[in-house]
Protein backbone atom coordinates (compact mmCIF):
# COMPACT_ATOMS: atom_id res chain seq x y z
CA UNK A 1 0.00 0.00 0.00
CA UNK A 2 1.27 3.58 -1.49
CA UNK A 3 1.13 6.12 1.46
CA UNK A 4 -0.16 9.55 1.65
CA UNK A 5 2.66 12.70 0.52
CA UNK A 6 2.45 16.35 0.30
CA UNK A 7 -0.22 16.96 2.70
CA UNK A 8 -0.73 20.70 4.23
CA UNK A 9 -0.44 22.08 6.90
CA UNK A 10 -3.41 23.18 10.27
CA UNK A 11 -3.68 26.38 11.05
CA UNK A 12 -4.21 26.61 14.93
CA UNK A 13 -5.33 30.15 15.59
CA UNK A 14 -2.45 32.77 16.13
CA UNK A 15 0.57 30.34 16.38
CA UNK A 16 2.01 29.46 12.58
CA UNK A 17 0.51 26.35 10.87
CA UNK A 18 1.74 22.88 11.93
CA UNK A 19 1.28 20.31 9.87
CA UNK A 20 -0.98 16.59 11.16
CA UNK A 21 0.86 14.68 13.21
CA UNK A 22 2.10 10.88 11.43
CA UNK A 23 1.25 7.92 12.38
CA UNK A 24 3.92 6.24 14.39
CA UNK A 25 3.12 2.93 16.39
CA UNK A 26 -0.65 0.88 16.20
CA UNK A 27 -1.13 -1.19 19.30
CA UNK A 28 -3.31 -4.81 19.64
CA UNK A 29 -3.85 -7.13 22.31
CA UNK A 30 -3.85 -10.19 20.98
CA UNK A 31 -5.12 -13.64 22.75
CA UNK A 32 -2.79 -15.71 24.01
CA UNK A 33 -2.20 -18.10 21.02
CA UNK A 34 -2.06 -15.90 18.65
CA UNK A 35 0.61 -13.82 20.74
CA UNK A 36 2.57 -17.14 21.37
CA UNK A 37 2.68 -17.87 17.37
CA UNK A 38 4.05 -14.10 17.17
CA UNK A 39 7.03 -14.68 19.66
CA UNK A 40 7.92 -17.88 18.24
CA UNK A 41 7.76 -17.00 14.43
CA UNK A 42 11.24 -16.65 12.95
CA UNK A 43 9.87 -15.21 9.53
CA UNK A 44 8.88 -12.02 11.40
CA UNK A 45 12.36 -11.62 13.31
CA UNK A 46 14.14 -13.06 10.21
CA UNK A 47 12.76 -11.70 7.27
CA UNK A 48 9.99 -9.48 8.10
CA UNK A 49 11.21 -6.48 10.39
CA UNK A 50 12.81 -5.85 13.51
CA UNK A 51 11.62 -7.40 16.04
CA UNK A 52 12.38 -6.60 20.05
CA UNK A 53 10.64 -5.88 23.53
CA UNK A 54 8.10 -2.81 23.43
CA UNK A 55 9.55 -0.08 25.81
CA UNK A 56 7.25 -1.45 28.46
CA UNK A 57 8.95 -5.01 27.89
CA UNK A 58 5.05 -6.09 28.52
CA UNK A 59 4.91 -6.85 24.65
CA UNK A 60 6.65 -7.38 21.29
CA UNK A 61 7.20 -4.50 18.62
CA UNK A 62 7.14 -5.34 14.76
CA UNK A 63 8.66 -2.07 13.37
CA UNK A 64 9.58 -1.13 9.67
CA UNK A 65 11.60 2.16 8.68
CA UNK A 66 9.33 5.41 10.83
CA UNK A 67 6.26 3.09 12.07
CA UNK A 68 5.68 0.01 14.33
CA UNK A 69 3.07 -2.34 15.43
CA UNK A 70 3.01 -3.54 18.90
CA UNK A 71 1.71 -6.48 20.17
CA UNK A 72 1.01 -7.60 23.20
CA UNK A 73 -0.91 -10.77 25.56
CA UNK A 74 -3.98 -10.49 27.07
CA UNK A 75 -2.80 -10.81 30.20
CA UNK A 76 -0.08 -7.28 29.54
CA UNK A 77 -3.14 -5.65 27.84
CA UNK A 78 -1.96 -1.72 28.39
CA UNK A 79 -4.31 -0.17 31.23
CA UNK A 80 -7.74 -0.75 29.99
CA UNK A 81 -7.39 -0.36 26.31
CA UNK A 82 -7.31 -3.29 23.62
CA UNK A 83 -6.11 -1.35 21.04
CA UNK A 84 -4.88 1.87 19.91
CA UNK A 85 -3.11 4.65 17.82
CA UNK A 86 -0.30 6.70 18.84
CA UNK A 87 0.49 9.78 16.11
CA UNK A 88 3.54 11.92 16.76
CA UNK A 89 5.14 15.02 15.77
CA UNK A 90 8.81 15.54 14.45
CA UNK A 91 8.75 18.78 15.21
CA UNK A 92 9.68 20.31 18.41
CA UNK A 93 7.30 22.23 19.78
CA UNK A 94 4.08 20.84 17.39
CA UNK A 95 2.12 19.40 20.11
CA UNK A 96 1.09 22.77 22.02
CA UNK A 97 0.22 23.76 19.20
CA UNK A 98 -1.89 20.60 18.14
CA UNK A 99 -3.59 21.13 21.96
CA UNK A 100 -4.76 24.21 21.00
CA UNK A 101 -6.13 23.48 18.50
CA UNK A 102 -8.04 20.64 20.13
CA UNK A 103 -9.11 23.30 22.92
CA UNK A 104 -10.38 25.71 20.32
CA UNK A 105 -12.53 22.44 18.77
CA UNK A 106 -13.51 20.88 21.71
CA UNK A 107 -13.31 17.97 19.88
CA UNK A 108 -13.10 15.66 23.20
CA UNK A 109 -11.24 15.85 26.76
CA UNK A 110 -8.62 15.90 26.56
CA UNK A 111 -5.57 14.70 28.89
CA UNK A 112 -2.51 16.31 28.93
CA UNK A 113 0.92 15.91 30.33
CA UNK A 114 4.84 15.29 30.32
CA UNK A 115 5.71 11.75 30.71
CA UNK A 116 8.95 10.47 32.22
CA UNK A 117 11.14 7.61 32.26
CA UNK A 118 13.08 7.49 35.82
CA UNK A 119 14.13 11.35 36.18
CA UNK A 120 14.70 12.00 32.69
CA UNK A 121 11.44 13.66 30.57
CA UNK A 122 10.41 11.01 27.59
CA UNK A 123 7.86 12.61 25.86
CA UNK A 124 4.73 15.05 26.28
CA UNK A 125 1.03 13.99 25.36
CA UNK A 126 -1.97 14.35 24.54
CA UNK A 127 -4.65 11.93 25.08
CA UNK A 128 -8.35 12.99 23.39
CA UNK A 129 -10.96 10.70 25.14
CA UNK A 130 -13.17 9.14 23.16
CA UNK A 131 -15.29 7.57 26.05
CA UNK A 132 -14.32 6.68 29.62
CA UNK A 133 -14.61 3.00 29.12
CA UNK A 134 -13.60 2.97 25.73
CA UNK A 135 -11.17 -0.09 24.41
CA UNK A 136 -9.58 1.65 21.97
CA UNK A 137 -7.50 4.64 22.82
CA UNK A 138 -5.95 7.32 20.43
CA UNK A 139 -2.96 9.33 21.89
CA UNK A 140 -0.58 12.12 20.06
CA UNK A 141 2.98 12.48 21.51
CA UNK A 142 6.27 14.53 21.11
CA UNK A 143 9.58 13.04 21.99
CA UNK A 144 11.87 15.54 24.14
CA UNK A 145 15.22 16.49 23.15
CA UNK A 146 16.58 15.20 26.19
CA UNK A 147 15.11 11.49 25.48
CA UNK A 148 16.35 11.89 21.77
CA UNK A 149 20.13 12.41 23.68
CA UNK A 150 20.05 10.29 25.72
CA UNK A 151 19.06 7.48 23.54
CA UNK A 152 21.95 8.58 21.00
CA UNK A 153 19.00 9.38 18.53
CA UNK A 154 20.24 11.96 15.40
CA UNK A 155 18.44 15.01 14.98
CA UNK A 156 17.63 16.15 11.44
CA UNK A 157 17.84 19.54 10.58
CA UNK A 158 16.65 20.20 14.17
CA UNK A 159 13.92 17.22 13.68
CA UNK A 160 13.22 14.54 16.47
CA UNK A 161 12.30 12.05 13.61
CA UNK A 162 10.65 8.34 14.10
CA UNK A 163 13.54 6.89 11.97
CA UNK A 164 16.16 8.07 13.82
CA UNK A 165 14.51 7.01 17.04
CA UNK A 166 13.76 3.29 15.64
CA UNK A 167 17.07 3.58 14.73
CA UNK A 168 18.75 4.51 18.10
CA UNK A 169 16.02 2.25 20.09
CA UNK A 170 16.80 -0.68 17.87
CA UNK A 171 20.91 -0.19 17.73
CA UNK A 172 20.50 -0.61 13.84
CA UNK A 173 18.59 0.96 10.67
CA UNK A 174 16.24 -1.20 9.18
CA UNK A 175 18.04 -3.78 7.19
CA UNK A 176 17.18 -3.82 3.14
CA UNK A 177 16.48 -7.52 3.02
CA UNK A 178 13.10 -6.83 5.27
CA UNK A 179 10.04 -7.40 4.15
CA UNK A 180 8.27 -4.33 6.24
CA UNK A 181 8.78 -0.86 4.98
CA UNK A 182 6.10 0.63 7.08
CA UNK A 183 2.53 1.12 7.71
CA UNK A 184 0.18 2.41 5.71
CA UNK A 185 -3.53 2.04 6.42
CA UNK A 186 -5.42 1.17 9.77
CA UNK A 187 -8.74 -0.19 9.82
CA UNK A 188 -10.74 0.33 13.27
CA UNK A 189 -13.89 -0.61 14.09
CA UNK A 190 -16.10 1.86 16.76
CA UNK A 191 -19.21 2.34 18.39
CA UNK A 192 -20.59 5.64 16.63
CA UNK A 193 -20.14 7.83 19.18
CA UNK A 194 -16.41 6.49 19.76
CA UNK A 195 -16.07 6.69 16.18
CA UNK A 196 -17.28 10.73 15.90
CA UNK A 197 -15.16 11.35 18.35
CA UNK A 198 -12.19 9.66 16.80
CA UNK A 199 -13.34 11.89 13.06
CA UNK A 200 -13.85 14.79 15.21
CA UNK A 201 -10.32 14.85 16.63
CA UNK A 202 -8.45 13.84 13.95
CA UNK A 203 -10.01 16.38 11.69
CA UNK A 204 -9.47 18.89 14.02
CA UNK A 205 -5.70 17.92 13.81
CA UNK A 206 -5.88 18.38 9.63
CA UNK A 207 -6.64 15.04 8.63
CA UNK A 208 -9.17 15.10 5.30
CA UNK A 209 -12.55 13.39 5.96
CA UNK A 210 -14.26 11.12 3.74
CA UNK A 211 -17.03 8.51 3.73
CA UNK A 212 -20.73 8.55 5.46
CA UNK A 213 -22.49 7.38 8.59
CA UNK A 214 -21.55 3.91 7.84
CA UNK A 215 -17.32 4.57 7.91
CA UNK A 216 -15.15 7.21 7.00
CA UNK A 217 -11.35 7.27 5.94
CA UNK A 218 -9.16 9.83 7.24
CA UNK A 219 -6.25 10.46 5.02
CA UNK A 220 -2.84 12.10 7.26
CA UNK A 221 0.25 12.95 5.84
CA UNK A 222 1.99 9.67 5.66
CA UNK A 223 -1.47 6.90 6.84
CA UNK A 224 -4.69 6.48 6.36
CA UNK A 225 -7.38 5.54 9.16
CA UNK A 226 -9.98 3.99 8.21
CA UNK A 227 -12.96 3.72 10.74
CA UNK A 228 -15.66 1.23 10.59
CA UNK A 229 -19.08 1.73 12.35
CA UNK A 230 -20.89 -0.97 14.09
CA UNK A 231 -23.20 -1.27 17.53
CA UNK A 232 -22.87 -5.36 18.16
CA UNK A 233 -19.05 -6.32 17.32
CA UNK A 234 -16.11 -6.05 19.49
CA UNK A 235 -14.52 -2.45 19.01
CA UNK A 236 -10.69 -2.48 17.87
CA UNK A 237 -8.11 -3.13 15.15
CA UNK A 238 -9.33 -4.88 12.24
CA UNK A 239 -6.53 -4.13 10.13
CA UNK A 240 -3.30 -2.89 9.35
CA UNK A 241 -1.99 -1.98 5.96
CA UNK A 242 1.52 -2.26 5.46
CA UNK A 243 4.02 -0.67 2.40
CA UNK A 244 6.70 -3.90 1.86
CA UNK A 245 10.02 -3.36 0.49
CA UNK A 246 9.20 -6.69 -1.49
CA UNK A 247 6.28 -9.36 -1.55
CA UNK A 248 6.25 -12.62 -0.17
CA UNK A 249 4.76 -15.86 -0.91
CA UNK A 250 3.38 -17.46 2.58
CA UNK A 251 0.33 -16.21 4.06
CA UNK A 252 1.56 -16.40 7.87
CA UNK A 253 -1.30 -17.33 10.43
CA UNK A 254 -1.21 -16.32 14.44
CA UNK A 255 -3.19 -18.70 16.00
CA UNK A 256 -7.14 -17.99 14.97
CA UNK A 257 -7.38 -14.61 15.11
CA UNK A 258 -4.50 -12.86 13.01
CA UNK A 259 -3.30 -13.46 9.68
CA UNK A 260 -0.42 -11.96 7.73
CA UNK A 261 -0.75 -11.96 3.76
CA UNK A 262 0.86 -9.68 1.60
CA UNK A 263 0.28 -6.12 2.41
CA UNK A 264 -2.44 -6.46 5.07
CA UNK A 265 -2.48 -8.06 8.95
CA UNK A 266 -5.83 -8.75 9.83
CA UNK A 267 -7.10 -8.65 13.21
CA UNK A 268 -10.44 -10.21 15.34
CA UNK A 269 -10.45 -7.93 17.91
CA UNK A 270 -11.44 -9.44 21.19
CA UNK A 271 -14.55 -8.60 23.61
CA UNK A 272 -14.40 -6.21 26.17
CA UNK A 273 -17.49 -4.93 28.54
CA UNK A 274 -17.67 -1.81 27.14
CA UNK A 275 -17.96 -2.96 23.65
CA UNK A 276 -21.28 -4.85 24.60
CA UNK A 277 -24.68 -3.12 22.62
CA UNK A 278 -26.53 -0.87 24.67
CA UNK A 279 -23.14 -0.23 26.78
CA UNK A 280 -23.06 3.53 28.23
């Protein structure tokens, strides 16, 4: 899958424009088999990308060049949340910006802070909330400076990019015989007032709109998101889109609920009480 160049810039009222932030990781909790096949498979730390511990060490990261998939068991599932997005910003300085903007929109709540690892800052962020017991959580961050030093990370031209942090956090670039270039498209599916809140936001932020009551696609810079609306099935990550450096023949199975072939992962997102009809 071809992603998304050349996109403009938000204007957030009196500050100068700032572009939408990029997609960077897509989290799923998986069931347990299907997260045991992922550990054990050797064509995904072998062949496919590079493969370690997610910074929690509760899960395992799949990541390609700028963007990564992390995985993780049931029994690790991050706070409440069975799935996610996390979009960032390269830029220093973006995400106040970005939280303005969201303030002047009142697109959702919004949660904001400066997260830490030990003494030393990580990264600030921004969390919209699409519903108090919602499984699916969307999140825009900013690395600091200091964590981009720290780690031995190379600015660009100033820029705190996700390559360079892959990079640093993986001790090595993304090696040309791997399959995974990045990701391209995510497919979630919402309750409808999870899901307006999701288009809301993310419009709010400069992504364009398209679609109808039914599902929308919201096209970034880099990623599209697509969003799928239904009142009876579990809420979550249906499917990731990926951009391959080269094909492959296998179609790669994770126990019964994810499958690998060619440029798409598919997902079967798993129940959770607040994904239940009639849940408030």
């Amino acid at each position: 899958m071809d992603a998304v160049q050349g996109f403009p810039p938000a204007r957030t009222g009196g500050r100068p424009p700032v572009a939408p932030p990029l997609l960077d990781h897509v989290f799923v909790v998986l069931d347990d088999l299907a997260y045991r096949d992922v550990v054990g498979s050797r064509f995904l730390r072998e062949e496919f990308g590079r493969v370690r511990a997610t910074t929690d060490e509760a899960g395992t990261e799949v990541a390609g060049e700028n963007t990564l998939i992390a995985l993780y068991p049931a029994s690790a599932a991050p706070g409440t949340g069975l799935a996610g997005l996390v979009l960032s910003y390269e830029t220093p300085g973006s995400i106040d910006a970005a939280r303005e903007r969201l303030d002047d929109r009142g697109a959702s709540p919004l949660r904001c802070g400066l997260v830490r690892r030990g003494t030393r800052p990580w990264c600030h962020v921004v969390q919209p909330e699409l519903d108090p017991d919602s499984p699916f959580h969307l999140c825009i961050a900013e690395l600091t400076p200091e964590w981009f030093a720290a780690l031995g990370a190379v600015r660009d031209g100033g820029l705190l990019t996700r390559r360079a942090h892959l990079d640093a956090a993986h001790g090595r670039p993304a090696a040309p015989h791997h399959r995974l270039r990045d990701v391209a498209e995510v497919t979630v599916r919402l309750r409808a007032d999870r899901a307006r809140r999701l288009v809301a936001t993310l419009e709010a932020l400069g992504y364009a709109v398209t679609g109808g009551p039914d599902g929308q696609r919201l096209t970034g810079p880099d990623a599209r998101i697509r969003v799928v609306v239904d009142e009876a099935e579990p809420e979550g990550v249906l499917a990731v889109g990926l951009s391959l450096n080269r094909p492959y023949p296998h179609r790669h199975r994770f126990g019964d609920s994810s499958t690998l072939t060619g440029d798409v992962w598919t997902f079967r997102p798993r129940p959770h009480p607040a994904s239940r009809p009639g849940h408030r």
